[in-house]
N, C-alpha and C. Protein backbone atom coordinates (compact mmCIF):
# COMPACT_ATOMS: atom_id res chain seq x y z
N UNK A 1 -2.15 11.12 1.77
CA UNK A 1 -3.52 11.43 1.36
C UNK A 1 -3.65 12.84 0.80
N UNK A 2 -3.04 13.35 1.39
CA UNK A 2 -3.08 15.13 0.93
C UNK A 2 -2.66 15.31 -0.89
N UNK A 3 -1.93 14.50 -0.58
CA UNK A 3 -0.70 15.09 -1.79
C UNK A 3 -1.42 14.40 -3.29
N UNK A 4 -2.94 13.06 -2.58
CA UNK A 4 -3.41 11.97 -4.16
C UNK A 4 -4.67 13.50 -3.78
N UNK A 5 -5.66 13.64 -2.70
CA UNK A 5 -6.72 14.18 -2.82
C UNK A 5 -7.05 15.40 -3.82
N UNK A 6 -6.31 16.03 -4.20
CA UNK A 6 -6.64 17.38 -5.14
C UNK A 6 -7.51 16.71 -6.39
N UNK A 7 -6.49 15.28 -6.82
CA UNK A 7 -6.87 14.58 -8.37
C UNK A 7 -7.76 13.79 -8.20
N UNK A 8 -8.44 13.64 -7.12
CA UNK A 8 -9.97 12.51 -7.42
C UNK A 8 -11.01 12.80 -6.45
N UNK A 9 -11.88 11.88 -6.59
CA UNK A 9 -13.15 12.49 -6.01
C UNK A 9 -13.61 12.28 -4.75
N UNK A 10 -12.48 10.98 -4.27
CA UNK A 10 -12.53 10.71 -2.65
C UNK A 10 -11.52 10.12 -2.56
N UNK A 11 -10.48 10.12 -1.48
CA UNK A 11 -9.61 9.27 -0.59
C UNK A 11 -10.64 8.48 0.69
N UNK A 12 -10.24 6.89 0.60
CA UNK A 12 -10.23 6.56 1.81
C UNK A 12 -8.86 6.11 2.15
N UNK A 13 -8.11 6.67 3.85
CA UNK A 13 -7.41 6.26 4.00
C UNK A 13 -7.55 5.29 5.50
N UNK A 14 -7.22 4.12 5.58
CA UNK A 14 -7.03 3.44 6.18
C UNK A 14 -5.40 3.38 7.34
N UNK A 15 -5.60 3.20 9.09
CA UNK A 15 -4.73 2.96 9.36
C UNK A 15 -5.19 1.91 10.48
N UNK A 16 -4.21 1.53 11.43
CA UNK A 16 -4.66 0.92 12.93
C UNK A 16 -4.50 1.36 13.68
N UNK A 17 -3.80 3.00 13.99
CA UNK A 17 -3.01 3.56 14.83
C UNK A 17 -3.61 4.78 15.13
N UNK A 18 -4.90 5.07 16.38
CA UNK A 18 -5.25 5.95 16.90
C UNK A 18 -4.33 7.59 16.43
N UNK A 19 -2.56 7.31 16.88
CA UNK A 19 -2.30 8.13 16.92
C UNK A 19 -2.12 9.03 15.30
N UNK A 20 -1.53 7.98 14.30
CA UNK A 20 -1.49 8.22 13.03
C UNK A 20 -2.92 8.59 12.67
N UNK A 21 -4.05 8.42 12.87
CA UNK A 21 -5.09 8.96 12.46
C UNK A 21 -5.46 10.28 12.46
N UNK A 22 -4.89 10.97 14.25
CA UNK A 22 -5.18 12.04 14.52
C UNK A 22 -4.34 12.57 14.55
N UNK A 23 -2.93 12.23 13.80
CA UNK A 23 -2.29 13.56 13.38
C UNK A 23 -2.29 13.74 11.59
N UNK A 24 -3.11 12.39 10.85
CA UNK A 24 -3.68 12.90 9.35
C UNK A 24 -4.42 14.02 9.50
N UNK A 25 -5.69 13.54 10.20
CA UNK A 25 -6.72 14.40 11.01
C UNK A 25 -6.27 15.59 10.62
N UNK A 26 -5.10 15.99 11.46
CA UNK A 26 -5.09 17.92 12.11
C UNK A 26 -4.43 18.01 10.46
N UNK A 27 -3.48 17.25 9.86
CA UNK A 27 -3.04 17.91 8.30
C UNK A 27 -3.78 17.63 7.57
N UNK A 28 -5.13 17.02 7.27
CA UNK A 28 -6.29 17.16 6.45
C UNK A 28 -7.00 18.28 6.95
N UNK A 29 -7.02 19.37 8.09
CA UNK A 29 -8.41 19.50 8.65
C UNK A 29 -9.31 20.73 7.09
N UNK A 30 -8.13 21.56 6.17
CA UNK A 30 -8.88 21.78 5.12
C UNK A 30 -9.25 20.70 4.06
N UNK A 31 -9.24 19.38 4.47
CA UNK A 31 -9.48 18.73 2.76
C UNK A 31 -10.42 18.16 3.35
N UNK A 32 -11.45 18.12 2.57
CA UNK A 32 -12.88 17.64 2.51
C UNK A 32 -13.23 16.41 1.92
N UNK A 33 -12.39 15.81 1.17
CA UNK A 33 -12.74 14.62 0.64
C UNK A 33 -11.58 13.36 0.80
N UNK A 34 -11.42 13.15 2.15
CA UNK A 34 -10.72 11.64 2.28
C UNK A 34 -11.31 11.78 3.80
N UNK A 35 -11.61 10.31 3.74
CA UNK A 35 -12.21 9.85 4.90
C UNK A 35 -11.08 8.88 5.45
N UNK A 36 -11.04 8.81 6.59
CA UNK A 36 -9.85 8.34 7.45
C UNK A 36 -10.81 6.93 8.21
N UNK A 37 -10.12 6.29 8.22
CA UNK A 37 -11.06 5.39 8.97
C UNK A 37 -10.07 4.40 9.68
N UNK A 38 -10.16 3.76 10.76
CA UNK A 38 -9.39 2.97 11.58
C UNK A 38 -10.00 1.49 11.51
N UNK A 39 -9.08 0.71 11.08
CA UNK A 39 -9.06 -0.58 11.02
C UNK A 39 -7.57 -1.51 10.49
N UNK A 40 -7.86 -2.62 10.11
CA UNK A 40 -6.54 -3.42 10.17
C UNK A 40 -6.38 -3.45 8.17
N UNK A 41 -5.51 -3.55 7.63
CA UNK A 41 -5.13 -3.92 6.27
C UNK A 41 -5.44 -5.41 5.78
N UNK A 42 -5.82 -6.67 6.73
CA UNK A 42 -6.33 -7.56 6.84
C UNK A 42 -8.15 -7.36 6.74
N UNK A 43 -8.64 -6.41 7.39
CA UNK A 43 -9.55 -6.40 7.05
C UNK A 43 -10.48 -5.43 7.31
N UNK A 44 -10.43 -4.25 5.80
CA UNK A 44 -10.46 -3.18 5.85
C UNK A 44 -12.11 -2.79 5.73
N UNK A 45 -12.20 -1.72 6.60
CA UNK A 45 -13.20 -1.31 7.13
C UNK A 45 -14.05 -0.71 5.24
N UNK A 46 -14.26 -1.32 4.57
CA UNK A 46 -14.59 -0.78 3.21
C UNK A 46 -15.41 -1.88 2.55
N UNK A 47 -16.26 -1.71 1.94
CA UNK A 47 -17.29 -2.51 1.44
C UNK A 47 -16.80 -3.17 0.21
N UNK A 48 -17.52 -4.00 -0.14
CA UNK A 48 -16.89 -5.01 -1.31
C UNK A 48 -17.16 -3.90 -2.84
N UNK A 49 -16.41 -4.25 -3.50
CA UNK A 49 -16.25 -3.50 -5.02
C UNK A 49 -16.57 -1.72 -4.88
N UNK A 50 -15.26 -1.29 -4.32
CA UNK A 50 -15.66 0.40 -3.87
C UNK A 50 -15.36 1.02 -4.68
N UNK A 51 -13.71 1.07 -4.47
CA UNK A 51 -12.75 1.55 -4.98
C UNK A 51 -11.91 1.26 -6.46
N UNK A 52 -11.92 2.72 -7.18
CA UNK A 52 -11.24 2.65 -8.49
C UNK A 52 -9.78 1.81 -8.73
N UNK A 53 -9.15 2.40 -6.77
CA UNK A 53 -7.73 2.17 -7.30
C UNK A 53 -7.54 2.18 -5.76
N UNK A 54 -6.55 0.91 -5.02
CA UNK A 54 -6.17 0.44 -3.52
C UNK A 54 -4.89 1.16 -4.23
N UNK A 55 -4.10 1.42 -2.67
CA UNK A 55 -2.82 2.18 -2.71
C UNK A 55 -2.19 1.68 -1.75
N UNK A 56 -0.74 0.59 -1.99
CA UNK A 56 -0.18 0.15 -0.46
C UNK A 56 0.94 0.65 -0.58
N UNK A 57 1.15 1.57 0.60
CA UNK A 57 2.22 2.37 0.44
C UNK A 57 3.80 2.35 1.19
N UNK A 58 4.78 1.32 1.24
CA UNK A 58 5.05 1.26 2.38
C UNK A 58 4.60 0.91 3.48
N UNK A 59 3.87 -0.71 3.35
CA UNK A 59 3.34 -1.09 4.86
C UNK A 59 3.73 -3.05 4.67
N UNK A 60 3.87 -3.21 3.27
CA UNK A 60 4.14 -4.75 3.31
C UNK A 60 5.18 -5.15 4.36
N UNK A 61 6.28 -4.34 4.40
CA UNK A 61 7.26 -4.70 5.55
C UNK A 61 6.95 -5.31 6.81
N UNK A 62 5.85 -4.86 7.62
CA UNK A 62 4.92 -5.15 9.03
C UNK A 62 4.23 -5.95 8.94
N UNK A 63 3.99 -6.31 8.01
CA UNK A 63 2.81 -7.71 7.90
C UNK A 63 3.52 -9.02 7.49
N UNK A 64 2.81 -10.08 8.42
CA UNK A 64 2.90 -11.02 8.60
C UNK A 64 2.73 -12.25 6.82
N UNK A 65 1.73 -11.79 6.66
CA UNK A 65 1.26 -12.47 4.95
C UNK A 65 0.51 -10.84 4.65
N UNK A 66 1.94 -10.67 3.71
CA UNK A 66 1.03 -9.51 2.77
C UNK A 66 0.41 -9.93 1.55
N UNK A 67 0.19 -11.21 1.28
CA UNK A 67 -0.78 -12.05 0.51
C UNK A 67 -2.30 -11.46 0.60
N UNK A 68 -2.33 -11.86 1.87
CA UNK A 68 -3.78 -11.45 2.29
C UNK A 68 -3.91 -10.02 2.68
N UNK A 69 -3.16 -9.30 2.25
CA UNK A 69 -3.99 -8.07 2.04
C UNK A 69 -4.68 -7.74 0.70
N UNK A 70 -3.34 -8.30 -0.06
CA UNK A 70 -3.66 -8.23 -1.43
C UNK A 70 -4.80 -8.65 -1.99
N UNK A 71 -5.60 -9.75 -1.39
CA UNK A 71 -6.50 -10.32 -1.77
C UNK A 71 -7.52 -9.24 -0.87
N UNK A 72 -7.11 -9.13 0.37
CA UNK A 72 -8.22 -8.19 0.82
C UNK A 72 -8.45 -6.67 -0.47
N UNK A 73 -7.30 -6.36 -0.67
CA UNK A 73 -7.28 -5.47 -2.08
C UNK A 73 -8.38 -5.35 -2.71
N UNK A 74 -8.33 -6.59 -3.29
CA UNK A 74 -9.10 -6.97 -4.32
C UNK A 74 -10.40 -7.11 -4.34
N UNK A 75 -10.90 -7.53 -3.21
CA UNK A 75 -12.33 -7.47 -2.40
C UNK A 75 -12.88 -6.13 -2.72
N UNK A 76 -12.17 -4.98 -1.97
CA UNK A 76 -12.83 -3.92 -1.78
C UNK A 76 -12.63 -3.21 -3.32
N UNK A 77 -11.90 -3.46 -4.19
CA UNK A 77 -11.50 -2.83 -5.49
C UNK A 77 -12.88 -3.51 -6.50
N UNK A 78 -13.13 -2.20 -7.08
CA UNK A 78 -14.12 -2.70 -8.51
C UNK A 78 -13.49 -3.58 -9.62
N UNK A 79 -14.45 -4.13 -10.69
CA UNK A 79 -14.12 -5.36 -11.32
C UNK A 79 -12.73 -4.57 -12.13
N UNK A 80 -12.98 -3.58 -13.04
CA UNK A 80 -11.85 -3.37 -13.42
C UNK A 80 -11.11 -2.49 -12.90
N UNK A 81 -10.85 -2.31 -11.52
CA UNK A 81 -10.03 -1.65 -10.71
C UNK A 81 -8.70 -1.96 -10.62
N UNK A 82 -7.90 -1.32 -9.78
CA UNK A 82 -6.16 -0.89 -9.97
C UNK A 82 -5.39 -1.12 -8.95
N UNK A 83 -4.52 -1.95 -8.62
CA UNK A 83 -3.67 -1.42 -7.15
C UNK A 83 -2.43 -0.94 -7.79
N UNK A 84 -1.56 -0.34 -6.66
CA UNK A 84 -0.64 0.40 -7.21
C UNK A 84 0.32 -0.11 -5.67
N UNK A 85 1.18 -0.76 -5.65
CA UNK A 85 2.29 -0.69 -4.39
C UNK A 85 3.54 -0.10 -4.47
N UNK A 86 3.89 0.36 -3.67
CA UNK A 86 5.33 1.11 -3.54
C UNK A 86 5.69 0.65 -2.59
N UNK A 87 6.84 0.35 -2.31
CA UNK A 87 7.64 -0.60 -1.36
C UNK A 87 9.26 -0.73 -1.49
N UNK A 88 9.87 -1.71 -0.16
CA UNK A 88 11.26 -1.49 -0.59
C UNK A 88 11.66 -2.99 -0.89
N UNK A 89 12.87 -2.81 -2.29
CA UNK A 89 13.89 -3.84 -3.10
C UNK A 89 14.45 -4.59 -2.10
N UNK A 90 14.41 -5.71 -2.11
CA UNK A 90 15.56 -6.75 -1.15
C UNK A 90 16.73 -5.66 -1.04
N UNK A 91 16.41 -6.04 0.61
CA UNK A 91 17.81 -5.57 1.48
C UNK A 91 18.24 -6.42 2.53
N UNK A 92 19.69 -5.47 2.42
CA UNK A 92 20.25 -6.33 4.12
C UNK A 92 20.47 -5.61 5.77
N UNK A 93 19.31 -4.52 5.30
CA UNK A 93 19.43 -3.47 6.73
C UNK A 93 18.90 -3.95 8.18
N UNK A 94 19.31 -4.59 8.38
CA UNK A 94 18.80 -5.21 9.77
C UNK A 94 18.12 -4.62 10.84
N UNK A 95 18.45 -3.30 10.75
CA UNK A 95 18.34 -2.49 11.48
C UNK A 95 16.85 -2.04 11.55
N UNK A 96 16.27 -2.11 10.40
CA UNK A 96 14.47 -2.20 10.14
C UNK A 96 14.17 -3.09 10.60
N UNK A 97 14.58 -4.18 10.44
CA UNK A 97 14.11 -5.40 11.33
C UNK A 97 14.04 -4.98 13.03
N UNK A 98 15.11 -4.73 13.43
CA UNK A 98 15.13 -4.29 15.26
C UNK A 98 14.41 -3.24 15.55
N UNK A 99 14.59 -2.31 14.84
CA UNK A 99 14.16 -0.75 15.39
C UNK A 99 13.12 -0.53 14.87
N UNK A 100 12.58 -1.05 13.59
CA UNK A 100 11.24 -0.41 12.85
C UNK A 100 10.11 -1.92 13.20
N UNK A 101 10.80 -3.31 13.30
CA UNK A 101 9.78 -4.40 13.49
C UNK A 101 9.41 -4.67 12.09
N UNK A 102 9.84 -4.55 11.07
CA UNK A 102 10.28 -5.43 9.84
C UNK A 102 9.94 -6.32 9.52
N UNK A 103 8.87 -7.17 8.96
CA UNK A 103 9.02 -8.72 9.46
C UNK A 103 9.85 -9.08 7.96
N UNK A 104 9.78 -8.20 6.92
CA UNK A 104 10.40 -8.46 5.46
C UNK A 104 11.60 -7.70 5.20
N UNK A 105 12.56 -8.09 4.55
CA UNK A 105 13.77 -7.51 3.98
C UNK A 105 13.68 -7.25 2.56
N UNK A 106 12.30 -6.33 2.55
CA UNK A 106 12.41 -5.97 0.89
C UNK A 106 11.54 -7.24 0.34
N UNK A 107 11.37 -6.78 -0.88
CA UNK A 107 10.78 -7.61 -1.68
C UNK A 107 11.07 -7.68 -3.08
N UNK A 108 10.93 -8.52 -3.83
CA UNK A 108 11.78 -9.39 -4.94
C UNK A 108 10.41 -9.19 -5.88
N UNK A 109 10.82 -8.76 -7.42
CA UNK A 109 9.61 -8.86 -8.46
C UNK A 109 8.76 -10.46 -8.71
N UNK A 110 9.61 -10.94 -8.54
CA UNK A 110 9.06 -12.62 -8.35
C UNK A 110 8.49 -12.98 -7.51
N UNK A 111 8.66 -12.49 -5.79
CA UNK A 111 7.64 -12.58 -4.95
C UNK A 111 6.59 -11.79 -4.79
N UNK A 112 6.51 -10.11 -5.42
CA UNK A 112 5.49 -9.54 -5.36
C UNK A 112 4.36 -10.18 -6.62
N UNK A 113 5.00 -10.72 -7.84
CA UNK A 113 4.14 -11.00 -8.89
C UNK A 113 3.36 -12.40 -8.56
N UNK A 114 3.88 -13.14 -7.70
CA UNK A 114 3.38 -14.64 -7.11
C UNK A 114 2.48 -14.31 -6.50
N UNK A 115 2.67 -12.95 -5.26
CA UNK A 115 1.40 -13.05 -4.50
C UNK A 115 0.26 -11.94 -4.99
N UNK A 116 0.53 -11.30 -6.22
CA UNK A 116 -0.12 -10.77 -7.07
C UNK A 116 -1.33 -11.92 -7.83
N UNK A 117 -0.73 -12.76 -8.40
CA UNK A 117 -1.71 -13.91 -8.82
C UNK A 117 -2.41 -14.55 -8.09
N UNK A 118 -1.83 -15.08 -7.01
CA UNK A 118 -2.67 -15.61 -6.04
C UNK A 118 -3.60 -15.15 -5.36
N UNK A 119 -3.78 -13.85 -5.26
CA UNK A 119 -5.07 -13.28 -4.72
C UNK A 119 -5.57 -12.56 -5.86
N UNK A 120 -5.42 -12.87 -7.24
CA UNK A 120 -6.34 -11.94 -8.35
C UNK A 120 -5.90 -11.04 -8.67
N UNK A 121 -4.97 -10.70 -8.82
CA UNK A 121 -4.45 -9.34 -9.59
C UNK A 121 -3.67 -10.07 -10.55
N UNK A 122 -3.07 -8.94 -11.91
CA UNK A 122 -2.21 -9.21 -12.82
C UNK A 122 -1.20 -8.02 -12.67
N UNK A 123 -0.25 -8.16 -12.73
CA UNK A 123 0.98 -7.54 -12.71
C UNK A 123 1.01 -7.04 -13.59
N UNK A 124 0.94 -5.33 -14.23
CA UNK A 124 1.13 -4.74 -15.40
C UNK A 124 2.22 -4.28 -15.30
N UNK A 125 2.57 -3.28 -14.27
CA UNK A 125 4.23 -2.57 -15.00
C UNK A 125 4.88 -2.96 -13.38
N UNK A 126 5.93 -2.50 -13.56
CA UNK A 126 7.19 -2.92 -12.35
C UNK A 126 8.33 -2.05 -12.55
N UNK A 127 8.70 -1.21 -12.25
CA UNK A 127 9.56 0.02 -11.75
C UNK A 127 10.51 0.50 -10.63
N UNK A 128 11.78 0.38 -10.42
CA UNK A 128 12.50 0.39 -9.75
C UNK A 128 13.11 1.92 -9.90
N UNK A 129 12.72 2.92 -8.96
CA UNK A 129 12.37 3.95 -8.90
C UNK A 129 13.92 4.30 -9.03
N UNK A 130 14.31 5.41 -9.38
CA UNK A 130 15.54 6.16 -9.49
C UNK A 130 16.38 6.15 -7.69
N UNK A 131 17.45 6.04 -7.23
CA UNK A 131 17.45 6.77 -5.46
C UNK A 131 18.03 8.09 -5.82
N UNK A 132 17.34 8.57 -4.68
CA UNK A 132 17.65 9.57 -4.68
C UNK A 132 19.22 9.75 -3.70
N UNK A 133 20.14 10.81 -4.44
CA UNK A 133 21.24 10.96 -4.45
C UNK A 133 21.88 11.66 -3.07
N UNK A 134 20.67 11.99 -2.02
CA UNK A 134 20.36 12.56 -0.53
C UNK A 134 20.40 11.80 0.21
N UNK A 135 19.63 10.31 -0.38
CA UNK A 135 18.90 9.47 0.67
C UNK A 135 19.54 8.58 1.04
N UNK A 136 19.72 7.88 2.49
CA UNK A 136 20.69 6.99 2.39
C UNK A 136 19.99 5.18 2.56
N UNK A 137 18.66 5.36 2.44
CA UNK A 137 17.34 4.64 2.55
C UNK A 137 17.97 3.09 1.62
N UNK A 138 16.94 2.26 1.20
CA UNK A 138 16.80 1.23 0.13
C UNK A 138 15.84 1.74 -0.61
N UNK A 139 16.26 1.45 -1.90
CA UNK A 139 15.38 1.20 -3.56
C UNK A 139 14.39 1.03 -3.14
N UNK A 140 13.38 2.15 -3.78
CA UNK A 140 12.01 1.43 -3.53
C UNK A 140 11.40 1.61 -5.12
N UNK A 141 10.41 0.32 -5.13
CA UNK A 141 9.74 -0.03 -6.52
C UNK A 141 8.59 0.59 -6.47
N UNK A 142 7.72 0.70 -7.75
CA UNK A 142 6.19 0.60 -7.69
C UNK A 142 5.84 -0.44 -9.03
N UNK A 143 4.88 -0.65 -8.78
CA UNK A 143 3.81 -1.77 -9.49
C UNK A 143 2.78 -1.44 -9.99
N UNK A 144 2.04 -1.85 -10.77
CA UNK A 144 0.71 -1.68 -10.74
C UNK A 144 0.61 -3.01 -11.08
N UNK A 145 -1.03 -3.51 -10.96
CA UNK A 145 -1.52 -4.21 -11.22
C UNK A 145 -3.65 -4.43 -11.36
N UNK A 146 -3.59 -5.00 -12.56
CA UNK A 146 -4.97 -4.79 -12.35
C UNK A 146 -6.31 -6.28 -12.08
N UNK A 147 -7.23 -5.97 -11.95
CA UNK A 147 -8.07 -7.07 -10.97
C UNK A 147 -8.42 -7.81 -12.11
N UNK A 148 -7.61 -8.98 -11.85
CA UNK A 148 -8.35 -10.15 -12.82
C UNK A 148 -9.75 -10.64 -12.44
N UNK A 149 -10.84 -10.92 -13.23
CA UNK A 149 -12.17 -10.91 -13.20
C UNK A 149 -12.46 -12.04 -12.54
């Protein structure tokens, strides 16, 4: 949140996790314009047609049907509004699965663009980010896509 808030005119950020809230909290306490709010990605504490542009950042992994967020997305996003996901490329790290609770091994341009249509979005660009040469992580992509009417 820190790092989008300088370039627009409000952040809302959404989590479920008391504790993740209140340690945004203490590293927002100078930024004045993102509101933090606690609720589920299923069904986000945000009114219908808000937002310019939804941001999923690294969270499809934990969810059960990240379908239905997407569509929840879309709910709270204006008619010609934007999502943008960043996420990680099919893998075989198992180890996210045990230790982080994983329910996905990455995701495939064919399965993000399927459940892109199915809840109203169109798939504009698709980007398989450079790795970085430090990291010993998985590929992660970004997307955009915008709200079909």
């Amino acid at each position: 949140s820190h790092t989008i808030a300088p370039w627009v005119e409000q952040v809302i950020a959404v989590d479920s996790s008391t504790a993740m809230l209140q340690a945004a909290r203490k590293r927002l306490r100078d930024i004045d314009n993102v509101d933090l709010r606690k609720g589920e990605l299923t069904s986000l504490p945000i009114d219908d047609d808000t937002l310019t542009t939804a941001m999923l950042v690294l969270v499809l992994p934990y969810l059960t049907a990240p379908q239905q967020v997407f569509a929840e997305a879309r709910r709270v996003t204006k008619r010609q509004g934007r999502l943008i996901i960043l996420d990680m490329m099919p893998h075989d790290r198992a180890e996210y699965r045990d230790e982080l609770g994983h329910s996905w091994m990455g995701f495939s341009k064919e399965q993000i663009a399927s459940w892109l249509t199915e809840s109203g979005w169109s798939m504009e660009r698709w980007m398989v980010l450079p790795p970085d040469p430090e990291a010993k992580g998985t590929q992660i992509f970004v997307t955009t896509a915008s709200r079909s009417v």
